[in-house]
Protein backbone atom coordinates (compact mmCIF):
# COMPACT_ATOMS: atom_id res chain seq x y z
CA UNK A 1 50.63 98.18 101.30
CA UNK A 2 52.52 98.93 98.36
CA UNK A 3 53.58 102.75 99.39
CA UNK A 4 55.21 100.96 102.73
CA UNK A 5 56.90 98.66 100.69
CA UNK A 6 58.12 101.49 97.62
CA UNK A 7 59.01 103.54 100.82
CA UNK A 8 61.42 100.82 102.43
CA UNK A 9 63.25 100.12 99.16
CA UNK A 10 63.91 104.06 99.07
CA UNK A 11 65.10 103.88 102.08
CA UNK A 12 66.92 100.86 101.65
CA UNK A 13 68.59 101.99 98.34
CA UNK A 14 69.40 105.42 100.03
CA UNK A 15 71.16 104.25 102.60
CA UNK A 16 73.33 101.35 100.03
CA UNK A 17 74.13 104.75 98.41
CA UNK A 18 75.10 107.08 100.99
CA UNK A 19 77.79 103.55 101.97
CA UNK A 20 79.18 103.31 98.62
CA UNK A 21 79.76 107.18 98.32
CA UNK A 22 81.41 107.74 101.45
CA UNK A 23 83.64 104.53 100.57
CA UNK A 24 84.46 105.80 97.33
CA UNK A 25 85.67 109.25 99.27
CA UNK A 26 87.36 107.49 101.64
CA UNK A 27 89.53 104.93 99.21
CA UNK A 28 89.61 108.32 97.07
CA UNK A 29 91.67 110.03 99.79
CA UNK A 30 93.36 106.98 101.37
CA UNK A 31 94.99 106.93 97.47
CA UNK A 32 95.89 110.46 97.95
CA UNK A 33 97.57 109.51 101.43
CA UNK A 34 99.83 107.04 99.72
CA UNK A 35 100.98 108.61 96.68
CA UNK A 36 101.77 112.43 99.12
CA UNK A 37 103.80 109.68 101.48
CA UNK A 38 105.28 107.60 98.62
CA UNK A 39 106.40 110.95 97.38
CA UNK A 40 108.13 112.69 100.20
CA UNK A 41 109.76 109.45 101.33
CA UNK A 42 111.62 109.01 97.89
CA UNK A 43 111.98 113.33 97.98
CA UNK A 44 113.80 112.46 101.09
CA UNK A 45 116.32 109.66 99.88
CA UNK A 46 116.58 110.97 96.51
CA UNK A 47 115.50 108.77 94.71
CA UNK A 48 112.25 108.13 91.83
CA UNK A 49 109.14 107.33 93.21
CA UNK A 50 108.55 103.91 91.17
CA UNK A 51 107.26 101.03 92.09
CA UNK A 52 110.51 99.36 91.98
CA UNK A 53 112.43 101.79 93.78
CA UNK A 54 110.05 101.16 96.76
CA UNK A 55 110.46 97.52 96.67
CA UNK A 56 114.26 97.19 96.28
CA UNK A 57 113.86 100.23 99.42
CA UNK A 58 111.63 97.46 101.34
CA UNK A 59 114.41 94.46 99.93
CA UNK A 60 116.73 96.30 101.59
CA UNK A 61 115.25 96.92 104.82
CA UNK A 62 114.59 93.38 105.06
CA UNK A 63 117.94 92.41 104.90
CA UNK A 64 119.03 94.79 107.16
CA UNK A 65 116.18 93.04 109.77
CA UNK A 66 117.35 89.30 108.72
CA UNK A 67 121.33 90.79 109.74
CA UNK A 68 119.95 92.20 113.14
CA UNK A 69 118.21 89.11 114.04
CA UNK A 70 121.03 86.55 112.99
CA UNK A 71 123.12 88.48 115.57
CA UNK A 72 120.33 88.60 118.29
CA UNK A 73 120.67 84.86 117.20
CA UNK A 74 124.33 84.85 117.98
CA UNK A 75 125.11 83.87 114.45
CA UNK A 76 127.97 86.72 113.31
CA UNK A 77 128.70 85.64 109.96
CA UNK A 78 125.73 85.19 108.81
CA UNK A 79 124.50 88.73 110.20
CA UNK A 80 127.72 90.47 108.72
CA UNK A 81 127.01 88.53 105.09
CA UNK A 82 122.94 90.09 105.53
CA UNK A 83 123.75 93.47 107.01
CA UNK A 84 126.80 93.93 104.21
CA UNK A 85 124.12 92.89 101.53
CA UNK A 86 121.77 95.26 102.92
CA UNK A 87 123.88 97.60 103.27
CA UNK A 88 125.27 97.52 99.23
CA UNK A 89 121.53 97.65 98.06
CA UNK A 90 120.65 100.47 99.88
CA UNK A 91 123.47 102.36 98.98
CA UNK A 92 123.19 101.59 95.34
CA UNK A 93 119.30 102.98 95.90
CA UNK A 94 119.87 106.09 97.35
CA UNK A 95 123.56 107.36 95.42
């Protein structure tokens, strides 16, 4: 009885391993993923590739959404006032 037990907890703990390795691989190359895209998207605007130049990048994309929907909303003002600020961060980003 106790070799079928010592046997299951092999397998057990074998196949707990074999989960956590491949995850590890996978989160290993998923990091790898992010930093090559992170990379070539701030190659291709020219700018760093910081943390904060990503999230004054996503700021400014944002704004640019909130001035498309204020005019789907028929609101002009306020979509000129978000697409202008938009528009001034992202330049200011990428010159």
């Amino acid at each position: 009885m106790d070799g079928f037990f010592e046997t299951l907890g092999e397998a057990v703990g074998t196949f707990i391993r074999f989960i956590v390795e491949n995850l590890g691989a996978l989160l290993s190359a998923m990091g790898g993923i992010i930093g090559s895209f992170i990379t070539g998207l701030s190659n291709a605007l020219g700018v760093t590739p910081s943390l904060l130049s990503l999230v004054v990048l996503l700021l400014g994309l944002w704004l640019l959404y909130v001035g498309c929907r204020a005019f789907v909303r028929k609101s002009f003002i306020a979509g000129i006032i978000w697409l202008l600020l938009g528009l001034w961060l992202l330049s200011g980003l990428i010159s």
